[in-house]
N, C-alpha and C. Protein backbone atom coordinates (compact mmCIF):
# COMPACT_ATOMS: atom_id res chain seq x y z
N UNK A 1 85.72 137.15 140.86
CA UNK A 1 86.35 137.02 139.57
C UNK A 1 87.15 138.28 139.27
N UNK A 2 88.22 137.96 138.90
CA UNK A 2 89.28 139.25 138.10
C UNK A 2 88.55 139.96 137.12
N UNK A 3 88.68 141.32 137.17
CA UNK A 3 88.17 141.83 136.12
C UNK A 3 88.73 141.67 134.64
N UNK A 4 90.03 140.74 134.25
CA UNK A 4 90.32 140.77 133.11
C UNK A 4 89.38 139.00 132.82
N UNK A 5 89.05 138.17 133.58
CA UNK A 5 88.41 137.01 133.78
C UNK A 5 87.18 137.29 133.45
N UNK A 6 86.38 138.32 134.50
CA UNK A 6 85.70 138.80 133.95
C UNK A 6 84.78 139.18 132.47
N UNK A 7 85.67 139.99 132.06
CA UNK A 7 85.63 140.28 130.54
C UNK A 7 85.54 139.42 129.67
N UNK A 8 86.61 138.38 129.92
CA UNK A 8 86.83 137.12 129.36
C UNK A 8 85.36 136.38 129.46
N UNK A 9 85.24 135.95 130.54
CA UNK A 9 83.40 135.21 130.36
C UNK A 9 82.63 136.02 130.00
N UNK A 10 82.35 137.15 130.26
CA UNK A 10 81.31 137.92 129.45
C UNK A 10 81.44 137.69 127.85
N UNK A 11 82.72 138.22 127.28
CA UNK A 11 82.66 137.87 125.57
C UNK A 11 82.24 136.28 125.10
N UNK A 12 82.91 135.37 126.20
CA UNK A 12 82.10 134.01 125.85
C UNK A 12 80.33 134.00 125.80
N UNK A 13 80.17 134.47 126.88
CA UNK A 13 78.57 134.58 127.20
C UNK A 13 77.89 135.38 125.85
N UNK A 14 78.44 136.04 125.14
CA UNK A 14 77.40 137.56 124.39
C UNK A 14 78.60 136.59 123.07
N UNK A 15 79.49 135.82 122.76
CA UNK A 15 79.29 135.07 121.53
C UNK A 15 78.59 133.78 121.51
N UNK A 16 78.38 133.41 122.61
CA UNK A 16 77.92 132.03 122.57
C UNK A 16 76.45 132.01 122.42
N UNK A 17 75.42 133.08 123.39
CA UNK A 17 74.27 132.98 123.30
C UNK A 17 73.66 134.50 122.90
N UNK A 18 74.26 135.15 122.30
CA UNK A 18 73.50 136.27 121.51
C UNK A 18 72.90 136.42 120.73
N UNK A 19 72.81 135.26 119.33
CA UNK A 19 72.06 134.65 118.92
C UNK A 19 70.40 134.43 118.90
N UNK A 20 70.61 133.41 120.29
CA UNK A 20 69.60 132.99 120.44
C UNK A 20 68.81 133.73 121.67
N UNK A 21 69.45 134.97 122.28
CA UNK A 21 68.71 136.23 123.14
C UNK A 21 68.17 137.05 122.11
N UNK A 22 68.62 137.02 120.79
CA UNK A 22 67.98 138.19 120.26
C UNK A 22 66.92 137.11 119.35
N UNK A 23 66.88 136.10 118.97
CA UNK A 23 65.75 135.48 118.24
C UNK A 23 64.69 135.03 119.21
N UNK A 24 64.80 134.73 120.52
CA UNK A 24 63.83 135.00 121.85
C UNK A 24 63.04 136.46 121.54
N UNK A 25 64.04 137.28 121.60
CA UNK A 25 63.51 138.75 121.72
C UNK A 25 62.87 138.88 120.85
N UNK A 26 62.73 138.81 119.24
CA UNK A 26 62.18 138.99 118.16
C UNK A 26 61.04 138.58 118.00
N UNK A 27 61.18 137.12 118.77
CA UNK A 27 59.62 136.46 118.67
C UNK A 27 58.46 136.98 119.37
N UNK A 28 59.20 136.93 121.03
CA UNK A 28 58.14 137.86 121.56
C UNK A 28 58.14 138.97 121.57
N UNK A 29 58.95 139.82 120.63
CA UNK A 29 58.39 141.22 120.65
C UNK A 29 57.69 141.49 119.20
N UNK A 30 58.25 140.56 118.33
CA UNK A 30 57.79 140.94 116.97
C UNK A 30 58.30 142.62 116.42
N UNK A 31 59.36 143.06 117.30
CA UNK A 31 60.11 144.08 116.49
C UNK A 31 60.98 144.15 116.46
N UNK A 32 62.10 144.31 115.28
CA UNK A 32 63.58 144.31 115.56
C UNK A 32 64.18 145.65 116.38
N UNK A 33 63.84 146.75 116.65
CA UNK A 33 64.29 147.39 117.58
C UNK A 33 64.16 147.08 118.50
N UNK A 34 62.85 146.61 119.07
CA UNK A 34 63.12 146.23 120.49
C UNK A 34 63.17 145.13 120.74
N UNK A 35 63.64 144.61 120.16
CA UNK A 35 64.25 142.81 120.27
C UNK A 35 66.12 143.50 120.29
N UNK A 36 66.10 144.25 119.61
CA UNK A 36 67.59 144.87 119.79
C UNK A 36 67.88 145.23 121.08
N UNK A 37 66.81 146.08 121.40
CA UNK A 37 66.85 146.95 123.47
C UNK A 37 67.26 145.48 124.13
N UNK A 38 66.36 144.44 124.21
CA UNK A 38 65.53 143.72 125.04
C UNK A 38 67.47 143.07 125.14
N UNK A 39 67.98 142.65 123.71
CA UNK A 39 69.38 142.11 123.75
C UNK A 39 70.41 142.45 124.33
N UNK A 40 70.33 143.94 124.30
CA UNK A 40 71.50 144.79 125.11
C UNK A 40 71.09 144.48 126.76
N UNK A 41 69.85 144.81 126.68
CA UNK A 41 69.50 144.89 128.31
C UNK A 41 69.89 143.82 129.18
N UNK A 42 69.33 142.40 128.30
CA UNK A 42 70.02 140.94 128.82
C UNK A 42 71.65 141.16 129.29
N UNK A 43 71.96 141.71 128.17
CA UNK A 43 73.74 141.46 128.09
C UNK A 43 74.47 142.44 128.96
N UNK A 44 73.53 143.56 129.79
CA UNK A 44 74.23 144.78 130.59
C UNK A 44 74.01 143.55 131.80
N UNK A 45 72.33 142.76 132.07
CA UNK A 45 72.26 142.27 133.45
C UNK A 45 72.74 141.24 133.69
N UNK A 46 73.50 140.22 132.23
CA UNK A 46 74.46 139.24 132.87
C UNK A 46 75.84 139.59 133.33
N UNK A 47 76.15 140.87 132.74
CA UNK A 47 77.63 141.67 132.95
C UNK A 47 77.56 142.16 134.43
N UNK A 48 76.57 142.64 134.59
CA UNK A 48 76.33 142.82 136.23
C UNK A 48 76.32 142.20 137.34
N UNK A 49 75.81 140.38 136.64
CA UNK A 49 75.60 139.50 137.83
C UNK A 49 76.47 138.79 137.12
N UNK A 50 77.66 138.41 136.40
CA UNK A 50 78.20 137.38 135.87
C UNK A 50 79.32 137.00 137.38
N UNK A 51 79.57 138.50 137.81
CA UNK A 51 80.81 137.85 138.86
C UNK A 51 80.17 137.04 140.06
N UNK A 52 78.82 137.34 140.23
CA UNK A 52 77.79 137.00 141.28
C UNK A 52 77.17 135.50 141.02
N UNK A 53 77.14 135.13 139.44
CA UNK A 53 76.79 133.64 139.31
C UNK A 53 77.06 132.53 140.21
N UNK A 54 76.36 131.48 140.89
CA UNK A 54 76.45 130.86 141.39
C UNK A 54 76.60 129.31 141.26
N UNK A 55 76.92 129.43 139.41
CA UNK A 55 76.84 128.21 138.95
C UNK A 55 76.31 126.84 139.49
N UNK A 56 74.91 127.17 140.10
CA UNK A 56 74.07 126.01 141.14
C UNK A 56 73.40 125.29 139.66
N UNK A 57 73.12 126.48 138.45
CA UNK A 57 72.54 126.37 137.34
C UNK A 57 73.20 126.53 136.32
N UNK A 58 73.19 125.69 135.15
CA UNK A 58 73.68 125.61 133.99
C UNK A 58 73.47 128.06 133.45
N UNK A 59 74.78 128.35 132.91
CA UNK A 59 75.17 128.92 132.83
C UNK A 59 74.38 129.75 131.53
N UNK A 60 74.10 128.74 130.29
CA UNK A 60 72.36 129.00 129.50
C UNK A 60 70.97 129.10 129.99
N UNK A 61 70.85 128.59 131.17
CA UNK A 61 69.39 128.67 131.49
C UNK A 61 69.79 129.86 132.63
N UNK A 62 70.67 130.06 132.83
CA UNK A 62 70.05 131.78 133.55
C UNK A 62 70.31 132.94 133.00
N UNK A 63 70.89 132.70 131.78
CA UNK A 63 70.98 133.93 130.40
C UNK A 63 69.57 134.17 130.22
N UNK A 64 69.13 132.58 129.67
CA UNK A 64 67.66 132.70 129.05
C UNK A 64 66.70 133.09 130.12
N UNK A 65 66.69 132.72 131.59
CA UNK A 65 65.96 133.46 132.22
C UNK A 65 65.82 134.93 132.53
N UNK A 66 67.11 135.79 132.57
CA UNK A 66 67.08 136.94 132.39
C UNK A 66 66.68 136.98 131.36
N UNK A 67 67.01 136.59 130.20
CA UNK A 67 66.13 137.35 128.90
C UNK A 67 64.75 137.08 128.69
N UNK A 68 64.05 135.98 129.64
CA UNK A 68 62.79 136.37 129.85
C UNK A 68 62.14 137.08 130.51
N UNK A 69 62.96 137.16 131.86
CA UNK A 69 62.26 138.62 132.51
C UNK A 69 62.25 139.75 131.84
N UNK A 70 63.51 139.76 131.08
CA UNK A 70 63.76 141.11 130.31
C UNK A 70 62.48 141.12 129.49
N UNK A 71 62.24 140.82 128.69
CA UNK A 71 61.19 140.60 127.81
C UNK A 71 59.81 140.61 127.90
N UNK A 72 59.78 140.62 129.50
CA UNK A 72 58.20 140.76 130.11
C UNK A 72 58.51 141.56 130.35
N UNK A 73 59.36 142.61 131.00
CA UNK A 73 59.90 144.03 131.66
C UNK A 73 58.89 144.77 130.12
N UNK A 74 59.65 144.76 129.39
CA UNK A 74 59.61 145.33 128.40
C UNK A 74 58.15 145.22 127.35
N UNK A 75 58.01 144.18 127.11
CA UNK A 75 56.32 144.01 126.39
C UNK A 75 55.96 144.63 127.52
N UNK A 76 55.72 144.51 129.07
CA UNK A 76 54.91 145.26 129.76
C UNK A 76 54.58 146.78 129.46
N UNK A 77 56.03 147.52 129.32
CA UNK A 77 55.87 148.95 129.06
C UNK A 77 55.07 149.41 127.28
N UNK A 78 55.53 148.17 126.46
CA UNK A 78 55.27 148.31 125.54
C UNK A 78 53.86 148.75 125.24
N UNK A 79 52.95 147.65 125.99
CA UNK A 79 51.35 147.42 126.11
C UNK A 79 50.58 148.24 127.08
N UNK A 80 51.63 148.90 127.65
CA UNK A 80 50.97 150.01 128.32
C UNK A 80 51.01 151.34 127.73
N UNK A 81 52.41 151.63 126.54
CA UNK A 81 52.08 152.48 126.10
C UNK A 81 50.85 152.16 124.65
N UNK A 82 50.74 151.32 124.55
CA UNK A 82 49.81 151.08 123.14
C UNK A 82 50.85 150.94 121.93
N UNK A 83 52.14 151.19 122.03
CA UNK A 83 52.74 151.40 121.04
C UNK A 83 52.22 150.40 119.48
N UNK A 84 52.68 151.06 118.43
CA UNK A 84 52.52 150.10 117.26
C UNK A 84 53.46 149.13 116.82
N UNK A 85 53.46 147.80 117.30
CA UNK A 85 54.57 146.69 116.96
C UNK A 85 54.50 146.63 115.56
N UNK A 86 55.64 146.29 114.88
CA UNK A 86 55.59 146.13 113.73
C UNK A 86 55.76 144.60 113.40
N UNK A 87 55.44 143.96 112.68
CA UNK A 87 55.45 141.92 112.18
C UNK A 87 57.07 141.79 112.07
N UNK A 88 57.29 140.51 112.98
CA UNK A 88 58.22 140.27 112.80
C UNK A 88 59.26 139.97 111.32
N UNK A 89 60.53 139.97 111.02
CA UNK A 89 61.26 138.91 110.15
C UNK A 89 62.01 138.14 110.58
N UNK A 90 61.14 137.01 111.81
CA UNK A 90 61.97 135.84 112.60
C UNK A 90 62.87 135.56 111.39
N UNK A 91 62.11 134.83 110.58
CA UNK A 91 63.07 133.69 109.81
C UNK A 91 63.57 134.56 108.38
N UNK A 92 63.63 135.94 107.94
CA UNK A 92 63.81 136.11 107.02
C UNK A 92 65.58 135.84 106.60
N UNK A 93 66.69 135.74 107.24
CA UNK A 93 67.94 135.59 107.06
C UNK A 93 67.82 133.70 107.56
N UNK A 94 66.85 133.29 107.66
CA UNK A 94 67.16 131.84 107.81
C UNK A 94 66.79 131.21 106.27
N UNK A 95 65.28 131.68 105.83
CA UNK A 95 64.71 130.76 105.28
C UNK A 95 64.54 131.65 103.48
N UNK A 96 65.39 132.67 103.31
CA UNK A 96 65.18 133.27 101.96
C UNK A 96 65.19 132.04 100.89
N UNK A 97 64.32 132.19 100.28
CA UNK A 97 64.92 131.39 98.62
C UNK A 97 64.14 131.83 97.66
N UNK A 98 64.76 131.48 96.64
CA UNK A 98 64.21 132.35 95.21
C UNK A 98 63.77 131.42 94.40
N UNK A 99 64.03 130.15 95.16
CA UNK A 99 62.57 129.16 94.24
C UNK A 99 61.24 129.11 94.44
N UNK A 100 60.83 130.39 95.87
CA UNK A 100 59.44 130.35 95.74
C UNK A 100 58.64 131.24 94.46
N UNK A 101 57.32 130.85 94.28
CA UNK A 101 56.53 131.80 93.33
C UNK A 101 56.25 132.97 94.50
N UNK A 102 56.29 133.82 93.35
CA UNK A 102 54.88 134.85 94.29
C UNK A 102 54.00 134.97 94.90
N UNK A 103 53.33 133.40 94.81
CA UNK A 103 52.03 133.63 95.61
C UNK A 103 52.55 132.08 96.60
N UNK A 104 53.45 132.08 96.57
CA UNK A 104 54.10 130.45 97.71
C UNK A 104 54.78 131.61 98.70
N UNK A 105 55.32 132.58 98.05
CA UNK A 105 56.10 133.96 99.16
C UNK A 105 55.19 134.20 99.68
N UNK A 106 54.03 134.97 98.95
CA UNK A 106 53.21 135.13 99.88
C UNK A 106 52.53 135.03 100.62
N UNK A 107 52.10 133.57 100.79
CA UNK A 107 51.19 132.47 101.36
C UNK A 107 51.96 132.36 102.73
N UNK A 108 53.11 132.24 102.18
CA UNK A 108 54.35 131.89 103.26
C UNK A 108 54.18 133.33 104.36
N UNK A 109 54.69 134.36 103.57
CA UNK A 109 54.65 135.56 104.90
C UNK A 109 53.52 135.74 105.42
N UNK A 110 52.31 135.19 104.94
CA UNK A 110 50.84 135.75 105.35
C UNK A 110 51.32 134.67 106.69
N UNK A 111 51.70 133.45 106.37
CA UNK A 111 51.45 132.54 107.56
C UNK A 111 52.06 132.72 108.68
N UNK A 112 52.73 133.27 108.12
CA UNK A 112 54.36 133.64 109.35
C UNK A 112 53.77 135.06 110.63
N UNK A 113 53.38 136.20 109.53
CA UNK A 113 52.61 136.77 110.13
C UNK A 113 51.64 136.33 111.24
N UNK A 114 50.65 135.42 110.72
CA UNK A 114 49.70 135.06 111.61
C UNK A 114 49.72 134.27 112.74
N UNK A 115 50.83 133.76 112.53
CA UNK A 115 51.23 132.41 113.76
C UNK A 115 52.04 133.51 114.75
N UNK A 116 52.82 134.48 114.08
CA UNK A 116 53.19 135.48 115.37
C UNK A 116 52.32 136.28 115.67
N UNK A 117 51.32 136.91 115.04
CA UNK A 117 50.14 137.33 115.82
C UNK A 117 49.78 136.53 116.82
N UNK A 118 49.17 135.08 116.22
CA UNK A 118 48.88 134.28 117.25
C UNK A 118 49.46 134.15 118.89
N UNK A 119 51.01 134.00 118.61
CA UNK A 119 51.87 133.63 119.60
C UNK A 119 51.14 134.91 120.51
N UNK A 120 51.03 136.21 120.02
CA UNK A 120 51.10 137.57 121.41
C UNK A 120 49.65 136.66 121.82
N UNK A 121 48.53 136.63 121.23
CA UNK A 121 47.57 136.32 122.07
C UNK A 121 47.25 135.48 122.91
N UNK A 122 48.58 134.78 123.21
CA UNK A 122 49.18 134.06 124.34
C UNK A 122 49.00 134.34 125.64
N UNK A 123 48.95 133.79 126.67
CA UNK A 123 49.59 134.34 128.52
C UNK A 123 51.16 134.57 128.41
N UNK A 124 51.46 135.54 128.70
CA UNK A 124 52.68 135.98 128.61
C UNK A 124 53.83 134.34 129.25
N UNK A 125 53.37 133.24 129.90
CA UNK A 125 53.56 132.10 130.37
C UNK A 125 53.65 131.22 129.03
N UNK A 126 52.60 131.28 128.78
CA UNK A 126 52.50 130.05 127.09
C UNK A 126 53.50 130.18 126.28
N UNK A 127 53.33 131.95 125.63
CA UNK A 127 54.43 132.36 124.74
C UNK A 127 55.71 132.17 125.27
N UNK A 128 55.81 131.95 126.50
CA UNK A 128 57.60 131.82 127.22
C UNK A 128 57.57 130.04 126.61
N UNK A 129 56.79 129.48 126.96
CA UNK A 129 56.56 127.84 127.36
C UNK A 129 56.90 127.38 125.29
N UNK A 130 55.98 127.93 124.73
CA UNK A 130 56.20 127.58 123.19
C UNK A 130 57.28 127.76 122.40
N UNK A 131 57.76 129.41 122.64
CA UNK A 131 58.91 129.53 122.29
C UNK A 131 60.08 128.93 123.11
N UNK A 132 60.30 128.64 123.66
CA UNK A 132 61.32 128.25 124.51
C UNK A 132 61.42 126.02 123.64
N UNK A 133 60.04 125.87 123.36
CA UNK A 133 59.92 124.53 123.22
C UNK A 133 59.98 124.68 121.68
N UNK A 134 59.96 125.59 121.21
CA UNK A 134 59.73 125.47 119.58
C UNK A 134 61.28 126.00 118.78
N UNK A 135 61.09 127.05 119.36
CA UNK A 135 62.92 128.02 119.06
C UNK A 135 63.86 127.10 119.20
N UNK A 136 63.76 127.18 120.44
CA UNK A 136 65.30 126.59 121.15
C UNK A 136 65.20 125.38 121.28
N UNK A 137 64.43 124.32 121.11
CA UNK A 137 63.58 123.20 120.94
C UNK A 137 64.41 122.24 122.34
N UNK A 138 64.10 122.83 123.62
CA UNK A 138 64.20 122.80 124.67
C UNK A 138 63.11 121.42 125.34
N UNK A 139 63.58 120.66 126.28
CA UNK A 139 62.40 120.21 126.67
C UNK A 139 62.29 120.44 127.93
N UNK A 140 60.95 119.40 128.17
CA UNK A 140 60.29 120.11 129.58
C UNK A 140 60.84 120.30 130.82
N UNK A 141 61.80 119.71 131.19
CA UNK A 141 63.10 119.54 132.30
C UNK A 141 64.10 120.90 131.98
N UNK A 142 64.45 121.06 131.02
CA UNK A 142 64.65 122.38 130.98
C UNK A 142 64.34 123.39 130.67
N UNK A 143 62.93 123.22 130.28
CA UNK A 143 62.30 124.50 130.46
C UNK A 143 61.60 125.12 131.63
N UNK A 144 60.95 124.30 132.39
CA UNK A 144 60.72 124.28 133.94
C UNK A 144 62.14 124.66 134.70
N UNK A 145 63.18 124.65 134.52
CA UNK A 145 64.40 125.01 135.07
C UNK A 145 64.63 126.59 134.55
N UNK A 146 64.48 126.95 133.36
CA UNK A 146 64.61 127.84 132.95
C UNK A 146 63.61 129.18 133.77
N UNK A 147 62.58 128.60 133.23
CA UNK A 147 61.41 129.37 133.98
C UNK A 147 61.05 129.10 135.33
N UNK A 148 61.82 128.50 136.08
CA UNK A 148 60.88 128.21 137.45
C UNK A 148 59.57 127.81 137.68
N UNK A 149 59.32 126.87 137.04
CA UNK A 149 58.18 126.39 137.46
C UNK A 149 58.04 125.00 137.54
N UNK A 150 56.89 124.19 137.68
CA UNK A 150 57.60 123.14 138.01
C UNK A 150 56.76 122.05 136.47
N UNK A 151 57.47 120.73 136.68
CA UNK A 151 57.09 120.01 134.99
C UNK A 151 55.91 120.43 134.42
N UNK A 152 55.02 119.39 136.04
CA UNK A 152 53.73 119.85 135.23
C UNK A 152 52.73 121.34 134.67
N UNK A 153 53.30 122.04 135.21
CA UNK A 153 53.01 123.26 135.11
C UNK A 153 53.73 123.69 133.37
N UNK A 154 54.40 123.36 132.99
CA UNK A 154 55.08 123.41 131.80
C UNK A 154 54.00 122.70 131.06
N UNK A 155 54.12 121.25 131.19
CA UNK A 155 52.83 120.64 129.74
C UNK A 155 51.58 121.14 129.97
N UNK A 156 51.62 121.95 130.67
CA UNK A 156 50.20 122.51 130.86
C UNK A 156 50.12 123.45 129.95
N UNK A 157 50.92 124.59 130.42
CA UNK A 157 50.92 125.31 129.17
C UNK A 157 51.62 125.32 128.31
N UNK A 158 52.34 124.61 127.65
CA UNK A 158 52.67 124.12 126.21
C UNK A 158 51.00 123.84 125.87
N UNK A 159 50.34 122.80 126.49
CA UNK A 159 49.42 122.00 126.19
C UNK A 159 48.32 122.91 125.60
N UNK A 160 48.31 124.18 126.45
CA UNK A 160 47.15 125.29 126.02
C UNK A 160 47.33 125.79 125.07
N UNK A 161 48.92 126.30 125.25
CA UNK A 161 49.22 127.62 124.19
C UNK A 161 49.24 126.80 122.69
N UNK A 162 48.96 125.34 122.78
CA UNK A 162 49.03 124.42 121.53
C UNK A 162 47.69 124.76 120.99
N UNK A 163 46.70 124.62 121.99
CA UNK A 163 45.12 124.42 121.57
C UNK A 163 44.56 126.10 120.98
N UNK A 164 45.47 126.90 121.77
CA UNK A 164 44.94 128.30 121.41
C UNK A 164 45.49 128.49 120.25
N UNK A 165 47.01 127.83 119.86
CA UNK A 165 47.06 128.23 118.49
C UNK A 165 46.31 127.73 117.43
N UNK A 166 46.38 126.81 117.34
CA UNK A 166 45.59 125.80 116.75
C UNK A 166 43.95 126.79 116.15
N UNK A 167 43.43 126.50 117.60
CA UNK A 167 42.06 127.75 117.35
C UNK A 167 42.07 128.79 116.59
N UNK A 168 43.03 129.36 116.70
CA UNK A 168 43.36 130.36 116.41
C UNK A 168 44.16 130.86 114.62
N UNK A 169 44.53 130.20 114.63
CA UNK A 169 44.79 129.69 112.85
C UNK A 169 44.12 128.61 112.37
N UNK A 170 43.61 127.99 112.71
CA UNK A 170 42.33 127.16 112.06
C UNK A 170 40.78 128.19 111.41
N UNK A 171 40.88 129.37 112.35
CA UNK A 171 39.77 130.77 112.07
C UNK A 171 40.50 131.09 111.22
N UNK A 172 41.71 131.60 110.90
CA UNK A 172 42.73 132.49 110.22
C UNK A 172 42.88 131.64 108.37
N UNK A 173 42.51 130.56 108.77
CA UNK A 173 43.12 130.14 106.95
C UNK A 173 42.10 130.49 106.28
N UNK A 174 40.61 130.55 106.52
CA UNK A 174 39.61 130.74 105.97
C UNK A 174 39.69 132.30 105.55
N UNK A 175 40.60 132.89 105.63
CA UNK A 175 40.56 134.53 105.33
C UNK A 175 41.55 134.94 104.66
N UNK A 176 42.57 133.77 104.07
CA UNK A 176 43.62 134.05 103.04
C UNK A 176 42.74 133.50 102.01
């Protein structure tokens, strides 16, 4: 590819799916700085391999796969340093409104909170498998494409990371 071609697909690539690399990133990192890193990093390693693409694969599912490796790269170092994540604001520029009460806001962020707690106590697999099926509301044919793995291996863990949430905020309402 020409390097002015080049350039050209890259700005398509980083307007078309930047978006939805950095609301990936947010979820599983639950911090906006490093949901910020995790975005740049995606967008340096498709600029690197964009002339190298082999278009064998839809041109979104190997964005989103780099931005899942990226994203395990990174929670990895994260959890090794112990660092302190801070709670996400997935949906705060989606879902603001000022017809809630005070205690419907708050009910609301307590929940939001807890379901992304939930999500980390995931297999770093599930949380790829849920978000990928919940976010991007992807199905199993392309999410097994995305991630390399194969169908059934996908409803599998959708299937878990369903039951663990579930478990897992079913304990949690009894404490609001």
């Amino acid at each position: 590819m020409k390097p002015r071609s080049l350039t050209s697909a890259f700005n398509a690539c980083v307007r078309d799916h930047f978006d939805y690399v950095y609301q990936v990133a947010l979820v599983r990192s639950g911090n906006r700085t490093l949901a910020q890193d995790i975005t740049q990093e995606t967008f340096i390693r498709v600029y690197k391999g964009l002339s190298n693409f082999r278009q064998d694969a839809q041109l979104s599912t190997w964005i989103y796969r780099i931005t899942m490796n990226v994203c395990h790269t990174y929670l990895k170092k994260e959890s090794t340093h112990q660092l302190k994540q801070t709670l996400p604001d997935v949906e705060d520029s989606l879902h603001q409104t000022s017809t809630l009460s005070p205690e419907e806001a708050l009910f609301r962020e307590n929940r939001k909170t807890q379901v992304w707690v939930a999500i980390q106590t995931l297999t770093p697999a599930q949380a790829d498998v849920i978000t990928l099926y919940y976010l991007k509301e992807y199905d199993y044919t392309e999410i097994a494409e995305i991630l390399q793995m194969p169908m059934g291996t996908v409803k599998s863990h959708l299937h878990r990371a369903k039951q663990s949430l579930k478990q897992y905020l079913e304990g949690k309402i009894d404490e609001f």
